[in-house]
C-alpha atoms as a PDB file:
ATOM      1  CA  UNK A   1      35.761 -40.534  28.865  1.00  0.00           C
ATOM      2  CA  UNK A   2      34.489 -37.005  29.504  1.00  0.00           C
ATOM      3  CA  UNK A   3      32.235 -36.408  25.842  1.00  0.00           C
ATOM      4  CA  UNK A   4      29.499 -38.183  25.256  1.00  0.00           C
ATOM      5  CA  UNK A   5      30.752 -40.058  21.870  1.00  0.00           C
ATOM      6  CA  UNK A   6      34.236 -40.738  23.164  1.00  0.00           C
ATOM      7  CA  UNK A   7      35.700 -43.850  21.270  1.00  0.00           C
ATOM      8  CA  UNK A   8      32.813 -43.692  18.780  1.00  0.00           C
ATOM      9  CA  UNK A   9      32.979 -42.887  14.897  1.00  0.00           C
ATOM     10  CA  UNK A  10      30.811 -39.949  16.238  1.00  0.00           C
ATOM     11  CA  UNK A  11      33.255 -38.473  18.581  1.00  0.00           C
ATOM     12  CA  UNK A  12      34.332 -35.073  17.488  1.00  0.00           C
ATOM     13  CA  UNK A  13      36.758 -33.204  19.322  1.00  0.00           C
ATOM     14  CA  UNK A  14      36.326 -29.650  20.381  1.00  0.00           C
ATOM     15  CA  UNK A  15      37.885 -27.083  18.107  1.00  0.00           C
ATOM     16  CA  UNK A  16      38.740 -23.708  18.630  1.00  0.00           C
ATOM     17  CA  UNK A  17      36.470 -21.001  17.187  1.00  0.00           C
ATOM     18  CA  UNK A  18      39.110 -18.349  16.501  1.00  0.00           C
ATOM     19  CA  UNK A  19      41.473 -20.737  14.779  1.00  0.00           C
ATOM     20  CA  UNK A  20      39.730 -23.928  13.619  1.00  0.00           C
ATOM     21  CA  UNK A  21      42.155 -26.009  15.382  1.00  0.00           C
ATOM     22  CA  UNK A  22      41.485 -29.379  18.155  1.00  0.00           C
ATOM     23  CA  UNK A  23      41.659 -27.216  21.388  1.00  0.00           C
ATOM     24  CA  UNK A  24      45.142 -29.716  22.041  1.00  0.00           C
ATOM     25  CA  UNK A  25      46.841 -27.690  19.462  1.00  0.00           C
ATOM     26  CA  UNK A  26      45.603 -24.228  19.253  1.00  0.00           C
ATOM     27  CA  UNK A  27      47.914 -21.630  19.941  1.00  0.00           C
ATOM     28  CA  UNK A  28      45.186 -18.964  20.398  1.00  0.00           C
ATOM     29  CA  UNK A  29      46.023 -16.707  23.652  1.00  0.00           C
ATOM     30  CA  UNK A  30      43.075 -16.264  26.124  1.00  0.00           C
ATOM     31  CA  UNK A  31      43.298 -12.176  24.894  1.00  0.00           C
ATOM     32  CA  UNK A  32      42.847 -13.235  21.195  1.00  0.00           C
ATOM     33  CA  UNK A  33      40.150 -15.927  22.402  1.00  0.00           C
ATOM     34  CA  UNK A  34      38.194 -13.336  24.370  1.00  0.00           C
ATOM     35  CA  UNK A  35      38.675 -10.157  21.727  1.00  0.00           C
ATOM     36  CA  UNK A  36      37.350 -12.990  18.869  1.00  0.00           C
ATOM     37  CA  UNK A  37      34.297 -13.594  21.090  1.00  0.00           C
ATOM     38  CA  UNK A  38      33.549  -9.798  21.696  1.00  0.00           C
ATOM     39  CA  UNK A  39      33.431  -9.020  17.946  1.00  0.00           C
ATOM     40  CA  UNK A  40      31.779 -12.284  17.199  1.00  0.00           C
ATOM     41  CA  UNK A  41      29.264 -10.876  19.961  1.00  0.00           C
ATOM     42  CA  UNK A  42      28.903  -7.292  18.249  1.00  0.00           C
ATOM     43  CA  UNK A  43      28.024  -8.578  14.968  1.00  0.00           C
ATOM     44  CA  UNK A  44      25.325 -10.810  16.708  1.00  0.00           C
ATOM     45  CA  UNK A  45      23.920  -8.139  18.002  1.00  0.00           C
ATOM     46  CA  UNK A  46      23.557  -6.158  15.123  1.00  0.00           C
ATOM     47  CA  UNK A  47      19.744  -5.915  13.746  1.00  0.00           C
ATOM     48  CA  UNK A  48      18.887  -5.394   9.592  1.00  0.00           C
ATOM     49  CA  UNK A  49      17.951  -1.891   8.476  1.00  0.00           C
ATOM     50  CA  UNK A  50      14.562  -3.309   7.850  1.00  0.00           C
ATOM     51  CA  UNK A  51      13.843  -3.995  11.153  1.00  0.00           C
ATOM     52  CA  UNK A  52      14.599  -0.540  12.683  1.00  0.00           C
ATOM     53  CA  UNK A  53      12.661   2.523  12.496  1.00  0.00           C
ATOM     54  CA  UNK A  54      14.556   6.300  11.905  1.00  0.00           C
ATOM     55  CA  UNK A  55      13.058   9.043  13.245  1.00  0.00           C
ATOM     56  CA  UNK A  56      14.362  12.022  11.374  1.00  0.00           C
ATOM     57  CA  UNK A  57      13.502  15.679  12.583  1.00  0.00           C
ATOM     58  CA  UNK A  58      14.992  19.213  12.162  1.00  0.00           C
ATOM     59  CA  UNK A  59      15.804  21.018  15.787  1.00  0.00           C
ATOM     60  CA  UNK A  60      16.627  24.942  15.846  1.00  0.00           C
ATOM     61  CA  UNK A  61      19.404  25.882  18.089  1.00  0.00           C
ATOM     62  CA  UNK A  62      20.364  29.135  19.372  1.00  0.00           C
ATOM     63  CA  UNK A  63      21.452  31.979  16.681  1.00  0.00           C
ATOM     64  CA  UNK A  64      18.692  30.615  14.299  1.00  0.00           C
ATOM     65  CA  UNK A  65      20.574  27.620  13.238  1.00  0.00           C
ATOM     66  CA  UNK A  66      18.967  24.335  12.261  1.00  0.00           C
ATOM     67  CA  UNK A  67      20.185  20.829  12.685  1.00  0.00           C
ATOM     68  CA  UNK A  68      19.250  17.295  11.437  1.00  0.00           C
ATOM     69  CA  UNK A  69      18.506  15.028  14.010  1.00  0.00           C
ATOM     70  CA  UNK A  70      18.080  10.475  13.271  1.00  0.00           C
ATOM     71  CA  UNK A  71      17.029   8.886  16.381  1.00  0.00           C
ATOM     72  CA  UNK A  72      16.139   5.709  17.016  1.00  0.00           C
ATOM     73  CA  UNK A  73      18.728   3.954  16.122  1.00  0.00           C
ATOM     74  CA  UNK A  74      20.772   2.590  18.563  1.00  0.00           C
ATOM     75  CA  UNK A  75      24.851   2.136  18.678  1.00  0.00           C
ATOM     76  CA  UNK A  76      24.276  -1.659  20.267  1.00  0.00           C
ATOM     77  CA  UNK A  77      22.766  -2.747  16.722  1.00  0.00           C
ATOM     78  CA  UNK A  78      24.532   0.144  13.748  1.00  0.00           C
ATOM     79  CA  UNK A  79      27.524   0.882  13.362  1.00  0.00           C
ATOM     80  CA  UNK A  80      26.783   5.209  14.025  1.00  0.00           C
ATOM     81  CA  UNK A  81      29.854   6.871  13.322  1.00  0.00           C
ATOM     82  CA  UNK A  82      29.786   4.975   9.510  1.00  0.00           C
ATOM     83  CA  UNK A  83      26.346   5.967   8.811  1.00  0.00           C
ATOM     84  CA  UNK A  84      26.994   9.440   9.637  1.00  0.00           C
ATOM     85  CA  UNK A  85      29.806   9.267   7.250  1.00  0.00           C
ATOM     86  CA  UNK A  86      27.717   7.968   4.306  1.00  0.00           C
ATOM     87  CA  UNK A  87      24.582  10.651   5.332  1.00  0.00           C
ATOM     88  CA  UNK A  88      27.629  13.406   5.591  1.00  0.00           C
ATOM     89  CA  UNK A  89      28.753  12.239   2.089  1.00  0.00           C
ATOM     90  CA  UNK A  90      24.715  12.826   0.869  1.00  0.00           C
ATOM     91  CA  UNK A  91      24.279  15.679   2.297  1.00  0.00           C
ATOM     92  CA  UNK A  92      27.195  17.516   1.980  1.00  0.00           C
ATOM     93  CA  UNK A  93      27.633  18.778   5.775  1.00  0.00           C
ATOM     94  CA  UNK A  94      28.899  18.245   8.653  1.00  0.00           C
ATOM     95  CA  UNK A  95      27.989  15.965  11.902  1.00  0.00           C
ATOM     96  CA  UNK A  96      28.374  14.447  15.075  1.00  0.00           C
ATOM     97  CA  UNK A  97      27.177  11.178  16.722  1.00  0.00           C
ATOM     98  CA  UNK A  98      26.102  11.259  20.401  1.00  0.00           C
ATOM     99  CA  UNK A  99      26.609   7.767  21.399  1.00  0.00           C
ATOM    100  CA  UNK A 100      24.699   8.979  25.033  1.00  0.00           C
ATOM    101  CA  UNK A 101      21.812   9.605  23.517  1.00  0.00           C
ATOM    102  CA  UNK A 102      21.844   7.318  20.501  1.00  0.00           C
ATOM    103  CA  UNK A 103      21.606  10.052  18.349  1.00  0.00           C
ATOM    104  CA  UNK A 104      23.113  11.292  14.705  1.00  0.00           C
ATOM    105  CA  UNK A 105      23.391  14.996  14.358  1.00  0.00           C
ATOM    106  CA  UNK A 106      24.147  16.907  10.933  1.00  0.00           C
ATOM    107  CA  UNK A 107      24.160  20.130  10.436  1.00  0.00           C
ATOM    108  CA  UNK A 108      21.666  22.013   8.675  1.00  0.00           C
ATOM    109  CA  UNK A 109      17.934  20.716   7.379  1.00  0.00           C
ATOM    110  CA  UNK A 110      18.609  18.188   5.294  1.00  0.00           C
ATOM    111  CA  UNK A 111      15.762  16.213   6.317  1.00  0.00           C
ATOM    112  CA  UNK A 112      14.384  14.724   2.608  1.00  0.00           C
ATOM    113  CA  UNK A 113      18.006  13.944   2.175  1.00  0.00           C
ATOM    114  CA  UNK A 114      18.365  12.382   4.784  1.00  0.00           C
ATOM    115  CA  UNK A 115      15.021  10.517   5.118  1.00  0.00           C
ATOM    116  CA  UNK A 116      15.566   9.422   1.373  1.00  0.00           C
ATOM    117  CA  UNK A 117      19.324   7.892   2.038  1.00  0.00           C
ATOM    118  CA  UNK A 118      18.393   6.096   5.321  1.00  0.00           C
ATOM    119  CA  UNK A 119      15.144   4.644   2.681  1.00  0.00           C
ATOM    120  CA  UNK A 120      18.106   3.653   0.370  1.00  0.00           C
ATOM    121  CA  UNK A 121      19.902   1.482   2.734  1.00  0.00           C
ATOM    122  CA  UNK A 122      16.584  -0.275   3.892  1.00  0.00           C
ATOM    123  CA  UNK A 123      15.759   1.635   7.048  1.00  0.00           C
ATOM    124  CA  UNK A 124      11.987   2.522   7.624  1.00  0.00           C
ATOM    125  CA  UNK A 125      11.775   6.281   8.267  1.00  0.00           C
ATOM    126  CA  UNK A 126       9.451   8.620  10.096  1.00  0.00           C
ATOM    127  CA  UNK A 127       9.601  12.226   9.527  1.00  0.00           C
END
């Protein structure tokens, strides 16, 4: 008897997490096993919008162009590249994510824009 409730009524056998069957019959290859459990990991680590501050400022770059620049939000708890889609869809423009840096760049100064979708989906922001 290895569980502690073996040969009880409160004896539950282990299941697997990927598949829902008793560990004795899953199927589930260590690869599918360990892929589950990195993307069961990712969306743990994920925070709400309302717990995250944007900081949203316009940069000049050489030739007198502008650019929109959200920091603060890091890659490890948002999904980056799918925000900048949705603030590229508001704003009209196009963008870049630095996933370095943590950073979402769009081109041009959209910052109200900006400021007002990232308010929209429940982020704080700081201009």
């Amino acid at each position: 008897m290895s569980r502690l409730f073996a040969g009880t009524p409160f004896d539950i056998p282990p299941s697997c997490e990927r598949c829902g069957k008793t560990e004795s019959e899953c199927e589930c290859t260590e690869e599918q096993k360990a892929a589950a459990e990195a993307e069961r990991q990712r969306l743990a680590d994920r925070l709400p919008p309302e717990k995250q501050t944007a900081r949203v400022t316009v940069q000049k770059r050489k030739g007198g162009r502008q650019a929109t620049v959200v920091e603060g939000l890091t890659a490890k708890a948002n999904d980056l590249p799918d925000l900048l889609a949705k603030l590229q869809s508001v704003c009209g423009t196009g963008g870049t994510v630095k996933t370095k840096d943590d950073v979402i760049e769009l081109q041009g100064d959209h910052r109200e824009k900006v400021a007002g979708e990232l308010a929209n989906l429940g982020f704080k922001v700081k201009s």
